[in-house]
Protein backbone atom coordinates (compact mmCIF):
# COMPACT_ATOMS: atom_id res chain seq x y z
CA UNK A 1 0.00 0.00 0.00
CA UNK A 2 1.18 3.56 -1.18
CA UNK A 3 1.81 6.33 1.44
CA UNK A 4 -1.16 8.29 -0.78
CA UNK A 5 -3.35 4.75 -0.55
CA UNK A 6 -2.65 4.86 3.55
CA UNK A 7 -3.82 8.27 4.10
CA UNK A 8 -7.12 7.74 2.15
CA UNK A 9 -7.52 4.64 4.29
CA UNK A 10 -7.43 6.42 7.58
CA UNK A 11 -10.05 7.39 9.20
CA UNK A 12 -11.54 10.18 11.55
CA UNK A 13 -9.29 13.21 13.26
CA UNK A 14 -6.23 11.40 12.41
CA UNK A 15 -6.88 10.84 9.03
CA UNK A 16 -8.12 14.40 8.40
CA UNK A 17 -5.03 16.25 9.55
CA UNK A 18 -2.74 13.44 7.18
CA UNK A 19 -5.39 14.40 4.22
CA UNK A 20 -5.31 18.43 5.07
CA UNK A 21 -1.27 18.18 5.80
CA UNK A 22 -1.24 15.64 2.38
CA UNK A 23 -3.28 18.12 0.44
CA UNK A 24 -1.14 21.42 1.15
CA UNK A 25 2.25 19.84 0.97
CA UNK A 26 2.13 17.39 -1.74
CA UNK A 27 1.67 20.58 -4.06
CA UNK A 28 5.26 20.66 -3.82
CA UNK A 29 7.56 18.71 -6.23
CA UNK A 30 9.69 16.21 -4.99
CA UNK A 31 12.59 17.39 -7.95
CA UNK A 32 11.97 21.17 -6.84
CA UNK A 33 13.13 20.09 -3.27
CA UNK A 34 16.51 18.35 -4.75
CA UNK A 35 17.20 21.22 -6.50
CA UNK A 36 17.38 23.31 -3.82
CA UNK A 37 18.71 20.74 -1.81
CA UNK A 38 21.52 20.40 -4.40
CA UNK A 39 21.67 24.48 -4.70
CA UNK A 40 22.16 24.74 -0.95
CA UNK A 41 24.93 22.03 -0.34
CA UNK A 42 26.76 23.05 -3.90
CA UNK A 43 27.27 26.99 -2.51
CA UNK A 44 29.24 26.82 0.96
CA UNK A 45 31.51 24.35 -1.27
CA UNK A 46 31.68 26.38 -4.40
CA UNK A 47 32.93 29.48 -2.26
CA UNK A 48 35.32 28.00 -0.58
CA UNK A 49 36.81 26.31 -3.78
CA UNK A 50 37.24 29.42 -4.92
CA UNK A 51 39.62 31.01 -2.45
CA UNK A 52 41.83 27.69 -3.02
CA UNK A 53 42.78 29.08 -6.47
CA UNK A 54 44.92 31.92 -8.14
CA UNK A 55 43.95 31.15 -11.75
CA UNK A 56 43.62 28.17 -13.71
CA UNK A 57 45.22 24.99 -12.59
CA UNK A 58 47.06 27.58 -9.82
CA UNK A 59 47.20 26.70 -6.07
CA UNK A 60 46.47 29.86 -3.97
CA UNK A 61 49.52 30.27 -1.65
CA UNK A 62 47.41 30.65 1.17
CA UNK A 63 45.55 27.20 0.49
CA UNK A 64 48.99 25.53 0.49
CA UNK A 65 50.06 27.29 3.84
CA UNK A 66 46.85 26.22 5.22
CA UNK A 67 47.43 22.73 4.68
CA UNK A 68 51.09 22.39 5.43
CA UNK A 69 50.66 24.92 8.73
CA UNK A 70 47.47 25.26 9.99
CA UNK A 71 45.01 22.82 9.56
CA UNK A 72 45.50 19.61 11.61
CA UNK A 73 43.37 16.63 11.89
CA UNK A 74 42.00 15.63 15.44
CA UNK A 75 41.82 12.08 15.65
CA UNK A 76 41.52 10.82 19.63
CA UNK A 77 42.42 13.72 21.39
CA UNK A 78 45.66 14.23 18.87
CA UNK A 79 47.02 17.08 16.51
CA UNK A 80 47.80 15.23 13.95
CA UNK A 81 49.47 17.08 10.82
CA UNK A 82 48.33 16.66 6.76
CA UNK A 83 49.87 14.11 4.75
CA UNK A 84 51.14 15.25 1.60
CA UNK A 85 49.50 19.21 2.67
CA UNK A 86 50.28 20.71 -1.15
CA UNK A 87 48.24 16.79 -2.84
CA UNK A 88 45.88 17.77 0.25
CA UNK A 89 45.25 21.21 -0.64
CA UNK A 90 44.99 20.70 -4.70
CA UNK A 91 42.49 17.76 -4.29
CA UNK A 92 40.07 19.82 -1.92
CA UNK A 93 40.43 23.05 -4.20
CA UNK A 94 39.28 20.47 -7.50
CA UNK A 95 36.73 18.56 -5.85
CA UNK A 96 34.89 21.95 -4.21
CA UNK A 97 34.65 23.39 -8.19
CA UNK A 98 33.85 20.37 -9.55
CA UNK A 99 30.98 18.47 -7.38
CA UNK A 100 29.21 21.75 -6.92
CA UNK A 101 28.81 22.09 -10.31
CA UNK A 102 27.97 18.24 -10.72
CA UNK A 103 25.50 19.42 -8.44
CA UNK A 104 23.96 22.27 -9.52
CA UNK A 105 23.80 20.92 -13.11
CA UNK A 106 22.53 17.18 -11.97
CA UNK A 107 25.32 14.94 -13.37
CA UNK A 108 26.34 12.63 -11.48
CA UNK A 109 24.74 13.87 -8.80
CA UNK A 110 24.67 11.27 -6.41
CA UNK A 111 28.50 10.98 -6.79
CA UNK A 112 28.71 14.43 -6.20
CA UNK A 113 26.91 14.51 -3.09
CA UNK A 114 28.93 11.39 -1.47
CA UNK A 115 32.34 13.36 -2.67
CA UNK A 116 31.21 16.39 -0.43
CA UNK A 117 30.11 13.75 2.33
CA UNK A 118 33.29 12.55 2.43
CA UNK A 119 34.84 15.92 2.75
CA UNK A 120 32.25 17.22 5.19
CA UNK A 121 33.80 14.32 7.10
CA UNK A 122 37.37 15.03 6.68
CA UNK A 123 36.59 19.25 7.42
CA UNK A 124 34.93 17.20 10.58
CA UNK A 125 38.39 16.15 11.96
CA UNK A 126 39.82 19.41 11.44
CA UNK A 127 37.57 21.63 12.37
CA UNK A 128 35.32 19.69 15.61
CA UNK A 129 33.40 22.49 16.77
CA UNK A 130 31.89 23.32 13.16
CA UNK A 131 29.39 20.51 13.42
CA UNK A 132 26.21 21.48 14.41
CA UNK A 133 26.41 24.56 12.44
CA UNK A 134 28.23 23.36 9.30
CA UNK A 135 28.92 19.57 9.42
CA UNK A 136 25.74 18.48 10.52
CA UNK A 137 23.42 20.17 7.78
CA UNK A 138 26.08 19.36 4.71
CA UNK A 139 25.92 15.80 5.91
CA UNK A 140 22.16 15.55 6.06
CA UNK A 141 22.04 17.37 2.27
CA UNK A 142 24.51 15.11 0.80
CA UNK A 143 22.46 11.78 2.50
CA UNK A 144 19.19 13.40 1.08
CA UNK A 145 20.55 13.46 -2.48
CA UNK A 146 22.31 10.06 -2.09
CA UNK A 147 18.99 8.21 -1.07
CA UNK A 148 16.53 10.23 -3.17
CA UNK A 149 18.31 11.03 -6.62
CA UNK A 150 18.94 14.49 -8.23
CA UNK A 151 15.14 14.97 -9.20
CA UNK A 152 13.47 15.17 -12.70
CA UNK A 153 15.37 18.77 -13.52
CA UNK A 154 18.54 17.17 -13.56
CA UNK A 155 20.96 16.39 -16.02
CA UNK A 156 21.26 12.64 -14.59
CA UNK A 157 17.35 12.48 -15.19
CA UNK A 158 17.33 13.84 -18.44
CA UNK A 159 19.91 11.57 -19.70
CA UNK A 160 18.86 8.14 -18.39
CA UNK A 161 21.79 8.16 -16.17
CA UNK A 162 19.53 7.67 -12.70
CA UNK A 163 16.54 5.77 -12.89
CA UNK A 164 15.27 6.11 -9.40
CA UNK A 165 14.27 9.53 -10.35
CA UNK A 166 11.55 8.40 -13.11
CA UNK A 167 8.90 7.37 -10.40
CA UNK A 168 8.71 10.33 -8.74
């Protein structure tokens, strides 16, 4: 039995609210919500990409010092320093340009969103006290568009590429 099918099957005050709260809600497209879903976790990423680079292909100074200075991961109480802080500092500066715009455009859009997880995890470590403002929200974004698909106005959609989004 559908979710739709359940709510027409219920009965008295309980039923009402889940028809009235059914009725004024499920107006709203399920692919308008990813997009703005996919919007909302591309930006914070996008921005900081963009301080990362001097030009095309050329590492800011300042994202290099960063790595090799002062970030530090804090794993069980411990400081612990980057590996390879220049590799460090070039991969983060590509992958926050290139998912957001996998995101924004909806290609590859699930991949996207499990890149940024993955870095929301790793900014996690080095930055501990960021997560119920930062962390926390990124996380939930990228696990919405993971499970759910990038919506019909997607790229991926358009394409073929992600079937889960044709039932929606």
């Amino acid at each position: 039995m559908s979710i739709n099918q359940n709510v027409a099957a219920q009965s008295g005050a309980p039923g009402a609210v889940a028809r009235f709260t059914e009725a004024i809600f499920g107006i709203i497209p399920l692919s308008l919500t990813m997009l703005a879903l996919r919007f909302a976790l591309a930006v914070p990423f996008w921005f900081s990409g963009l301080t990362k680079w001097d030009g095309f292909l050329n590492l800011s100074f300042g994202a290099k010092t960063l790595f090799a200075e002062e970030f530090k991961l804090h794993i069980f109480g411990a400081e612990l320093p980057y590996p390879a802080p220049e590799l460090m500092a070039t991969l983060s500066g590509v992958a926050e340009v290139t998912f957001p715009v996998m995101l924004v455009f909806g290609l590859g859009a699930r991949y996207a969103a499990f890149g940024l997880l993955a870095m929301t995890a790793i900014i996690q470590l080095t930055v501990p006290d960021g997560w119920a403002n930062f962390h926390l929200p990124w996380a939930a974004m990228a696990l919405a568009i993971m499970t759910f698909g990038p919506g019909k106005i997607a790229l991926d959609y358009i394409l073929g590429l992600d079937a889960s989004s044709r039932g929606e």
